[in-house]
PDB file of N, CA and C in Angstrom:
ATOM      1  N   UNK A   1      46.866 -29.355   1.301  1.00  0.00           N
ATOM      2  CA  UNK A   1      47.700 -30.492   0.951  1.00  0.00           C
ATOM      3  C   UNK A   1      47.930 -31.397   2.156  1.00  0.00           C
ATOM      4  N   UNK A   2      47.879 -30.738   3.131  1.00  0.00           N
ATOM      5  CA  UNK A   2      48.594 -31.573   4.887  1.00  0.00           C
ATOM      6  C   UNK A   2      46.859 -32.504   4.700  1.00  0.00           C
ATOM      7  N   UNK A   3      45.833 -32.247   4.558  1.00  0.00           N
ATOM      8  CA  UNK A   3      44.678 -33.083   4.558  1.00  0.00           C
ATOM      9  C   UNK A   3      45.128 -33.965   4.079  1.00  0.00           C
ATOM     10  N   UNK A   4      45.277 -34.108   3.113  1.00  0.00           N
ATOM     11  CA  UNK A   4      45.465 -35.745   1.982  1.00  0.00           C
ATOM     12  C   UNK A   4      46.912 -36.707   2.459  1.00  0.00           C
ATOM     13  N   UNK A   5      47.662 -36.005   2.533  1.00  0.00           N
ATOM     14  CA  UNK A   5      48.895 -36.392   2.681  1.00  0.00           C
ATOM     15  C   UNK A   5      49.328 -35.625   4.339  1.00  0.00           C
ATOM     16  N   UNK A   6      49.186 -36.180   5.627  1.00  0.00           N
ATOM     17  CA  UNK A   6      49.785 -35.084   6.547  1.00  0.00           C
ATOM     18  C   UNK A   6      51.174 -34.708   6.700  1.00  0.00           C
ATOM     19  N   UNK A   7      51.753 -33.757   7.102  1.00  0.00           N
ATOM     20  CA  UNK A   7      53.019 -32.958   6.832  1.00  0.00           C
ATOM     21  C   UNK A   7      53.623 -34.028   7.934  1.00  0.00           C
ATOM     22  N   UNK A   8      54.837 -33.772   8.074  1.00  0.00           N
ATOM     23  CA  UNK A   8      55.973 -34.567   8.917  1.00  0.00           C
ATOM     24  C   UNK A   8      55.689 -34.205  10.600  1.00  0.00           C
ATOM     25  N   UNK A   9      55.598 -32.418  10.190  1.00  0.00           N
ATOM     26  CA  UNK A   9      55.838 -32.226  12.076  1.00  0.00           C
ATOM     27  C   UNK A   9      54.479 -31.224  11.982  1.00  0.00           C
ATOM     28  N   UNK A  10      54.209 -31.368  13.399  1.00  0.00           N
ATOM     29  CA  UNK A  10      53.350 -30.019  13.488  1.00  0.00           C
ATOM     30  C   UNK A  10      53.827 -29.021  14.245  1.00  0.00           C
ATOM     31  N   UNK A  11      53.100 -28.004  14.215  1.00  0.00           N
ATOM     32  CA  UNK A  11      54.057 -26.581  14.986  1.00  0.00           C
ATOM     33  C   UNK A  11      52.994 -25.680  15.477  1.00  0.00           C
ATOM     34  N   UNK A  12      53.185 -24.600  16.604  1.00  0.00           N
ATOM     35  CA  UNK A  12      52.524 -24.059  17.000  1.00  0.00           C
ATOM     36  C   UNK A  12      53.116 -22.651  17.699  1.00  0.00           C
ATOM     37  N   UNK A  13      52.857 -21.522  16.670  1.00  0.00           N
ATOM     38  CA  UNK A  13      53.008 -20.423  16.954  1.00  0.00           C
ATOM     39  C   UNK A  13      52.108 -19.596  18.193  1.00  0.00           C
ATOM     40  N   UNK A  14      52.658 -19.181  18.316  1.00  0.00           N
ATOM     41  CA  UNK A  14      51.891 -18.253  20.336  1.00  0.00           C
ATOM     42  C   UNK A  14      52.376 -17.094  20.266  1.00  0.00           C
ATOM     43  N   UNK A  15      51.841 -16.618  20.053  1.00  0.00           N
ATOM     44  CA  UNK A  15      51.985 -15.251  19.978  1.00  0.00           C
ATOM     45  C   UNK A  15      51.158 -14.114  20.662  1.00  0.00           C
ATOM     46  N   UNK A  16      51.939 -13.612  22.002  1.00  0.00           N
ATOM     47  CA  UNK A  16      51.209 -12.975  23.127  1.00  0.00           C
ATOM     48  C   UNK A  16      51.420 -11.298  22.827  1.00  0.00           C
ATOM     49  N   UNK A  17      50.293 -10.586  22.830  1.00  0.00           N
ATOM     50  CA  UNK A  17      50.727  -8.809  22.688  1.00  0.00           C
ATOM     51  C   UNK A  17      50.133  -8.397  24.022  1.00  0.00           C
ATOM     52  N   UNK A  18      50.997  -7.577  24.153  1.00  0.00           N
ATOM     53  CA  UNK A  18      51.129  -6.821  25.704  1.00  0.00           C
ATOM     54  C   UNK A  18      50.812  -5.422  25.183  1.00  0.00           C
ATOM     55  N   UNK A  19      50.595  -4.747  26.434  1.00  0.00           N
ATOM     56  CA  UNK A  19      50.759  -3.044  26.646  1.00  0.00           C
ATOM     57  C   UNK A  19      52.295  -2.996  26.691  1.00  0.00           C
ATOM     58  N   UNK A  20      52.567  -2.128  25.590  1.00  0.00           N
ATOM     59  CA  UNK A  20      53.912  -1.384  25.765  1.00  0.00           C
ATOM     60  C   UNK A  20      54.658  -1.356  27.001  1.00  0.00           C
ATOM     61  N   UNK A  21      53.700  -1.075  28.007  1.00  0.00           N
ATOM     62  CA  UNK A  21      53.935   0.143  29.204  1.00  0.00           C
ATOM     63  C   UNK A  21      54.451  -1.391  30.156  1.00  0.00           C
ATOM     64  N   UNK A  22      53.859  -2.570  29.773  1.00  0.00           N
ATOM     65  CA  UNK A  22      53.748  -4.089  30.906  1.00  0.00           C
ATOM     66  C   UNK A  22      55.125  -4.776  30.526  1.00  0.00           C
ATOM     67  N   UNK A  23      55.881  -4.625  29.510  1.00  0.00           N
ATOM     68  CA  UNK A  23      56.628  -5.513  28.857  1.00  0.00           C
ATOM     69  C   UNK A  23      57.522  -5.568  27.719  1.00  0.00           C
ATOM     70  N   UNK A  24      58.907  -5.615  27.893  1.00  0.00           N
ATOM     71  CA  UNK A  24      59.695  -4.919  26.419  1.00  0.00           C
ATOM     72  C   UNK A  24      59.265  -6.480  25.890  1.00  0.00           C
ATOM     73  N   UNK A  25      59.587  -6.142  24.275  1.00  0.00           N
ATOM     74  CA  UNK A  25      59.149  -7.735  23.479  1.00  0.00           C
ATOM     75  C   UNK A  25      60.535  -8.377  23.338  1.00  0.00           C
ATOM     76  N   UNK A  26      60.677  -9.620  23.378  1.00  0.00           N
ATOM     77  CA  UNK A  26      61.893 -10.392  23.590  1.00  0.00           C
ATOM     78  C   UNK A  26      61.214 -11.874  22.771  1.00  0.00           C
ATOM     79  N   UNK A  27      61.923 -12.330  22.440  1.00  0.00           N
ATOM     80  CA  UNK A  27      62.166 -13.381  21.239  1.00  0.00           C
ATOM     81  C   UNK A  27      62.514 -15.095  21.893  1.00  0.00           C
ATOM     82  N   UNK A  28      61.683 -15.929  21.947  1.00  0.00           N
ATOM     83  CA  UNK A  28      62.077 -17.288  22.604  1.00  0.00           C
ATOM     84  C   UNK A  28      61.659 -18.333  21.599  1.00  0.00           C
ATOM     85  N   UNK A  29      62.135 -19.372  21.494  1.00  0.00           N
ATOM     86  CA  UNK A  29      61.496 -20.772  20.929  1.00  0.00           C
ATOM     87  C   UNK A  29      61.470 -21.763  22.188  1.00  0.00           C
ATOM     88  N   UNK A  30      60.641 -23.142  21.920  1.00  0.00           N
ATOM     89  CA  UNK A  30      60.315 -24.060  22.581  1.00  0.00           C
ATOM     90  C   UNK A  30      59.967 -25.373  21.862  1.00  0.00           C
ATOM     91  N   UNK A  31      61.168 -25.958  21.747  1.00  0.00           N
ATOM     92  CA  UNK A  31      60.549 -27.341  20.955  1.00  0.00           C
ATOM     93  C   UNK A  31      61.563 -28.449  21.275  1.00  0.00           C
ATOM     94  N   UNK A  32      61.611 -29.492  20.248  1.00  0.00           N
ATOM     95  CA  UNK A  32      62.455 -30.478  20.447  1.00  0.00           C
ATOM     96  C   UNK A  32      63.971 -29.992  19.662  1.00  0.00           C
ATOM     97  N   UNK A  33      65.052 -31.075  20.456  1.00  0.00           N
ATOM     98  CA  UNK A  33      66.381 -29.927  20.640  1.00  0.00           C
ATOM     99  C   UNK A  33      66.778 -30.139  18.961  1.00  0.00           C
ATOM    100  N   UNK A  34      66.460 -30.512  18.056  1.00  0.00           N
ATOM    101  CA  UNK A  34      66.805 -30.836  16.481  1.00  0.00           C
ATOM    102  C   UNK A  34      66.263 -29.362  16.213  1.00  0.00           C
ATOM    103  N   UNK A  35      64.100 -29.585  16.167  1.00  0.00           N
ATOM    104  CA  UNK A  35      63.920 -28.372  15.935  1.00  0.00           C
ATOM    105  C   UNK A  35      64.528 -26.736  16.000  1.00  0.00           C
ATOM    106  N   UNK A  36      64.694 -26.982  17.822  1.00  0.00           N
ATOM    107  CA  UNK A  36      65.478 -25.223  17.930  1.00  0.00           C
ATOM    108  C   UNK A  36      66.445 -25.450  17.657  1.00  0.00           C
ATOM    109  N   UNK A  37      66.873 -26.255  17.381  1.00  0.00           N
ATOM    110  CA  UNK A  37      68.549 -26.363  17.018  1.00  0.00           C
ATOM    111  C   UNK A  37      68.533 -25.627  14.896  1.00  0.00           C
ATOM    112  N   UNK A  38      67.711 -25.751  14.430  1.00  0.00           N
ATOM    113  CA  UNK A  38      67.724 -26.156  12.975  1.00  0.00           C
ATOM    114  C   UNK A  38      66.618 -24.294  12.820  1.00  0.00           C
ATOM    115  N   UNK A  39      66.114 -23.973  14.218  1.00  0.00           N
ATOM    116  CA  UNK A  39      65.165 -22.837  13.911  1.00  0.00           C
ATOM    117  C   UNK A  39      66.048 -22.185  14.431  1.00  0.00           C
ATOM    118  N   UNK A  40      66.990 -22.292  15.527  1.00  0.00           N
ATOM    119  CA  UNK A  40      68.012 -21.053  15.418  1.00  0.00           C
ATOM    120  C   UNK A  40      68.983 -20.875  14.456  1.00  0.00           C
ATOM    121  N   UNK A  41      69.300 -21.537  13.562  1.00  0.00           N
ATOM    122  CA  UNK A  41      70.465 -21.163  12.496  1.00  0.00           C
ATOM    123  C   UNK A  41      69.146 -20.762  11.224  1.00  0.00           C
ATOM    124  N   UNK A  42      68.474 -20.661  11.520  1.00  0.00           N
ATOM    125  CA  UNK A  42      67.088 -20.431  10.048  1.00  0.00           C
ATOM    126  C   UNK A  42      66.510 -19.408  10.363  1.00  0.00           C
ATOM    127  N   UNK A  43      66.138 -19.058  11.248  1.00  0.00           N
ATOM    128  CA  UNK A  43      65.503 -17.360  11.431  1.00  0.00           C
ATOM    129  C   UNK A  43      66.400 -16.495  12.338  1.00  0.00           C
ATOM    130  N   UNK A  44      66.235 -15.349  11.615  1.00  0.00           N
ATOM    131  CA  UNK A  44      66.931 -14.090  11.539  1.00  0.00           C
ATOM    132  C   UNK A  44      66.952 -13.564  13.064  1.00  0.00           C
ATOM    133  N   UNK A  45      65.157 -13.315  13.930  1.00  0.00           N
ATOM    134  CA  UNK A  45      65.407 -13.116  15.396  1.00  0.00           C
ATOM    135  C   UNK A  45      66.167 -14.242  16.199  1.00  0.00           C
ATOM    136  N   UNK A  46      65.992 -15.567  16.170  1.00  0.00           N
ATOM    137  CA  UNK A  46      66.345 -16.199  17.089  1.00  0.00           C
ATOM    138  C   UNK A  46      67.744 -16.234  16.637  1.00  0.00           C
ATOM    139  N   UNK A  47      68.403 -16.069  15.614  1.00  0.00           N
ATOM    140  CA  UNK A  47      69.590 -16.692  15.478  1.00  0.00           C
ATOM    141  C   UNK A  47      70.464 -15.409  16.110  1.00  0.00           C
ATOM    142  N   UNK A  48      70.324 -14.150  15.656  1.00  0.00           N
ATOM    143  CA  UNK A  48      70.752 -13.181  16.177  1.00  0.00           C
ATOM    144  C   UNK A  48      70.343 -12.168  17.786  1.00  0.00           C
ATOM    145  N   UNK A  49      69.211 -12.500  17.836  1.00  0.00           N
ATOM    146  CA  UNK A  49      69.274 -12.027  19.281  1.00  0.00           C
ATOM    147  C   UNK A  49      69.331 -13.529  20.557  1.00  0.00           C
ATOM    148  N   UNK A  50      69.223 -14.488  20.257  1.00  0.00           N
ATOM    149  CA  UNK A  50      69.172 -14.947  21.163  1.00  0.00           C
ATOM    150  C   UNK A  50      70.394 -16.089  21.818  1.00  0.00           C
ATOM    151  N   UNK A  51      70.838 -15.552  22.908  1.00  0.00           N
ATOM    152  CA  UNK A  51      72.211 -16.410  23.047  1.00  0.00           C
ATOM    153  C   UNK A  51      72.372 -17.187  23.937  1.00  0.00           C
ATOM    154  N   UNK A  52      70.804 -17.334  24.673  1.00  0.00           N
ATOM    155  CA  UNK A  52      70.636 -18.012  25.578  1.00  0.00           C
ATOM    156  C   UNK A  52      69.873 -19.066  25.210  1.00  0.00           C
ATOM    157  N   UNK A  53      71.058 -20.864  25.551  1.00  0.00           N
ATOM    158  CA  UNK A  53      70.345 -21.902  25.081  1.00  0.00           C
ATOM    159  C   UNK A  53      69.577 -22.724  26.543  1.00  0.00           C
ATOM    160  N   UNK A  54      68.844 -23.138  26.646  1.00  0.00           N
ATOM    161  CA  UNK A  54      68.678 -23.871  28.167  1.00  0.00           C
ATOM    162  C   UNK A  54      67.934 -25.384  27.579  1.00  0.00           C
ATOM    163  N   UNK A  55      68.105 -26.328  28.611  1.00  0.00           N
ATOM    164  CA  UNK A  55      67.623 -27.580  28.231  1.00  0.00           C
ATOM    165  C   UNK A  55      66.383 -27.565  29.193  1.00  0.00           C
ATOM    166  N   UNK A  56      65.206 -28.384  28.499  1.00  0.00           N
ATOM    167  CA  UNK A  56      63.949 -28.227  29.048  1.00  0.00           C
ATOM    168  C   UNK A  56      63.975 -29.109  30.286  1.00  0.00           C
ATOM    169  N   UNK A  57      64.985 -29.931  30.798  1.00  0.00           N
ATOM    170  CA  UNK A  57      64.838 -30.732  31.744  1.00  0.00           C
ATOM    171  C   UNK A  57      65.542 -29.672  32.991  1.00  0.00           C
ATOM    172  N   UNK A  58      66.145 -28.953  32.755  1.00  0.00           N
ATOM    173  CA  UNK A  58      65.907 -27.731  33.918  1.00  0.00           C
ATOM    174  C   UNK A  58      64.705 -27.399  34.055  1.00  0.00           C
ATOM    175  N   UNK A  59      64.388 -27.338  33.154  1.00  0.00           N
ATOM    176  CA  UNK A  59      62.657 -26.091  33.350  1.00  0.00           C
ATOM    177  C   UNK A  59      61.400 -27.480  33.726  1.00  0.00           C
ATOM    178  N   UNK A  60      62.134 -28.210  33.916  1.00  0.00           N
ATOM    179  CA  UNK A  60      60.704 -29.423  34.001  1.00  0.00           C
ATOM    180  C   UNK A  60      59.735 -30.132  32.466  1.00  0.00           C
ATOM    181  N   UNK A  61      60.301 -30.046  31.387  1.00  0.00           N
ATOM    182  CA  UNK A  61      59.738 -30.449  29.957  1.00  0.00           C
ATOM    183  C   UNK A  61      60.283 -31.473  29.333  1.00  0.00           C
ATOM    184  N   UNK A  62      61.200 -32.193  30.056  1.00  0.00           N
ATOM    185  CA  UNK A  62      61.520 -33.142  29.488  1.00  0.00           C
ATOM    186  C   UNK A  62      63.545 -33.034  29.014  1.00  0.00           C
ATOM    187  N   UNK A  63      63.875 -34.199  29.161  1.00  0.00           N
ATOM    188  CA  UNK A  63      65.452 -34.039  28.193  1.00  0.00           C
ATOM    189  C   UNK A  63      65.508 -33.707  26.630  1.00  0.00           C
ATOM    190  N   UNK A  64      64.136 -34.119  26.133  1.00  0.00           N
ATOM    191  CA  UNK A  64      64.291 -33.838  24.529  1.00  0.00           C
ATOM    192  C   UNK A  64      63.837 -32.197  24.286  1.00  0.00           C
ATOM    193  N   UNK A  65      64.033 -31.206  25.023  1.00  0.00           N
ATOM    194  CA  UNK A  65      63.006 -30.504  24.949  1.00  0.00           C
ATOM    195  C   UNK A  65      63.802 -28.846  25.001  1.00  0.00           C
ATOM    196  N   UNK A  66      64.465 -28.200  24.210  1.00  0.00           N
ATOM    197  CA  UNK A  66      65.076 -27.389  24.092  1.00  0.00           C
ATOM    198  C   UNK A  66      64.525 -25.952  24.509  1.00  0.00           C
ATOM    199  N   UNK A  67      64.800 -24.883  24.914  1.00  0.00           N
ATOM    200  CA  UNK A  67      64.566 -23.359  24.961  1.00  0.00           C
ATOM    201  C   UNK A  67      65.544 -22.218  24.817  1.00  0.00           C
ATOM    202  N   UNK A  68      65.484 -21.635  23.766  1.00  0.00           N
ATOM    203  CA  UNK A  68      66.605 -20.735  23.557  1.00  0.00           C
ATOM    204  C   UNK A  68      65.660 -18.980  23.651  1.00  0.00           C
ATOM    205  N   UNK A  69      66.294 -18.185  24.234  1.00  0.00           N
ATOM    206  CA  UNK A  69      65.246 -17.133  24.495  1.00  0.00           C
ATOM    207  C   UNK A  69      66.437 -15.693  24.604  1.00  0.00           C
ATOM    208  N   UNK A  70      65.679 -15.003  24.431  1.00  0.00           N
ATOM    209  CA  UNK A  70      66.944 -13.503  24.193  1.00  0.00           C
ATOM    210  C   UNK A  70      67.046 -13.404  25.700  1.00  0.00           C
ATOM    211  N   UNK A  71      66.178 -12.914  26.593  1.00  0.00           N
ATOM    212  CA  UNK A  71      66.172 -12.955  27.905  1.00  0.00           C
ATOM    213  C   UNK A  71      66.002 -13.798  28.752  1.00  0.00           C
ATOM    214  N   UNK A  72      66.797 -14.082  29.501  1.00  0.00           N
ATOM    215  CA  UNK A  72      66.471 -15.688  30.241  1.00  0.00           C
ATOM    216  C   UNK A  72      65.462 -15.308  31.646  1.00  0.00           C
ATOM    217  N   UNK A  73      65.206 -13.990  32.160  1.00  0.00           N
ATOM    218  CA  UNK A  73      64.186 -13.716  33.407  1.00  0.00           C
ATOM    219  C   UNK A  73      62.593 -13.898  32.619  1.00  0.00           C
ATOM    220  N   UNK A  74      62.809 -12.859  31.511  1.00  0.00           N
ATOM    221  CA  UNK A  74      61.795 -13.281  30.504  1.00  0.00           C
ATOM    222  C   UNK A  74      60.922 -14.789  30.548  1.00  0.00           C
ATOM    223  N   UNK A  75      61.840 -15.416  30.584  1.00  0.00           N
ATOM    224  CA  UNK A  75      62.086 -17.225  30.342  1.00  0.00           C
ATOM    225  C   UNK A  75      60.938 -17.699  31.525  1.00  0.00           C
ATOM    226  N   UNK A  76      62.110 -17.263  32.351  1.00  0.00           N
ATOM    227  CA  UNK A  76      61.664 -18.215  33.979  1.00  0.00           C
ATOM    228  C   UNK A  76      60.028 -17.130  33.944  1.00  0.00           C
ATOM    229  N   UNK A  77      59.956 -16.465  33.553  1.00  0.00           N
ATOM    230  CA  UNK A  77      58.214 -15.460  33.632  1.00  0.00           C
ATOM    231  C   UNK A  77      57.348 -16.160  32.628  1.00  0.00           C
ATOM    232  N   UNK A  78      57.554 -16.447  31.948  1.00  0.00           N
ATOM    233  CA  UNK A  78      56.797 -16.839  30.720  1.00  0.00           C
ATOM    234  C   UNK A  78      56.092 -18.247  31.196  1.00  0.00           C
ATOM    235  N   UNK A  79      57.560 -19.150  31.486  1.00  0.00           N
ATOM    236  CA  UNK A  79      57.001 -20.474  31.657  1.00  0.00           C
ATOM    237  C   UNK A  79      56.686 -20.352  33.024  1.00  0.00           C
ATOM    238  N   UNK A  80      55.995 -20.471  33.581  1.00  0.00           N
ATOM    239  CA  UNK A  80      55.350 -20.348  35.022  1.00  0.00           C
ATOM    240  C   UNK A  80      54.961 -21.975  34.933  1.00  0.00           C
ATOM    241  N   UNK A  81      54.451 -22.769  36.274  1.00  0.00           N
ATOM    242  CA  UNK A  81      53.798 -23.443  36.639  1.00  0.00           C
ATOM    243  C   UNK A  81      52.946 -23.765  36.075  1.00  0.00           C
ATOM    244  N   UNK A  82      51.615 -23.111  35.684  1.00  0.00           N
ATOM    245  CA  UNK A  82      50.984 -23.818  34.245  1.00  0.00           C
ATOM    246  C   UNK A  82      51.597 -23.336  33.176  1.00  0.00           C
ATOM    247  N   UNK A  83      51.879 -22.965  32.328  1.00  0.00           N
ATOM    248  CA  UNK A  83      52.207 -23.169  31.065  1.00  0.00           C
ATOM    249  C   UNK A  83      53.119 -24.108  30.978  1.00  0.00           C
ATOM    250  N   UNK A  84      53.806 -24.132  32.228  1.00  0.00           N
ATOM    251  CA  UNK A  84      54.900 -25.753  31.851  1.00  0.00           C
ATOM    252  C   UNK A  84      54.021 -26.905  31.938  1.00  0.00           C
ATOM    253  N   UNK A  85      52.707 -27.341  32.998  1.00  0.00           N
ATOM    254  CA  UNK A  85      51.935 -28.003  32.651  1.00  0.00           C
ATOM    255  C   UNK A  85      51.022 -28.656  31.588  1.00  0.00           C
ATOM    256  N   UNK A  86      50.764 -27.224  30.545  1.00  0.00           N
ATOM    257  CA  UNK A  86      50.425 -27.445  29.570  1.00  0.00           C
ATOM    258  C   UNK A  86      51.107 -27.927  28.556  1.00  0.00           C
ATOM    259  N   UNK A  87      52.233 -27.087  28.485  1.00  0.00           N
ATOM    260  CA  UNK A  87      53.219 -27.624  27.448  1.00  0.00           C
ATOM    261  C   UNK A  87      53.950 -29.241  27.522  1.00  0.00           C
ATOM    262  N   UNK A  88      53.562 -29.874  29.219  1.00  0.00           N
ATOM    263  CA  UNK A  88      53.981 -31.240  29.019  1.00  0.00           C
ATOM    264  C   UNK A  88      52.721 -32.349  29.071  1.00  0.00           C
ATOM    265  N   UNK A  89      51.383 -31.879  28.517  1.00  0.00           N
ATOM    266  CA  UNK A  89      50.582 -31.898  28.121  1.00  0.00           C
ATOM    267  C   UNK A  89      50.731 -32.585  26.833  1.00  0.00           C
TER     268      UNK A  89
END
């Protein structure tokens, strides 16, 4: 249906699997601050485990640019130097 008619927003799930033994699993979003704002009261992990909100213009992504994540060391590991590159891409 998004062919004929395209949908409003697009989205992009990432989804990284580790060795058990490298990494407990922890729960983050990354989008614009409406989105995580509207995906943390709508799904069940982010709304309940995660209580950490941060604005992406700390992290270098911009003022419109939200991150809410269960672990915030998690956070600062994840987004490294490139992946923040990419993501302001």
């Amino acid at each position: 249906a998004n062919m004929l008619k395209p949908g409003k927003s697009d989205q992009l799930h990432i989804r990284v699997d580790m060795n058990k033994e490298d990494m407990d699993t922890f729960v983050m979003a990354v989008g614009n601050k409406k989105s995580v704002a509207r995906l943390g009261k709508e799904l069940n992990d982010l709304s309940s485990l995660c209580g950490e909100k941060k604005s992406g213009e700390k992290l270098g992504l911009g003022s419109n640019v939200a991150v809410i994540s269960e672990i915030g060391e998690a956070t600062s590991a994840v987004l490294d130097s490139k992946v923040l590159s990419l993501l302001s891409k």
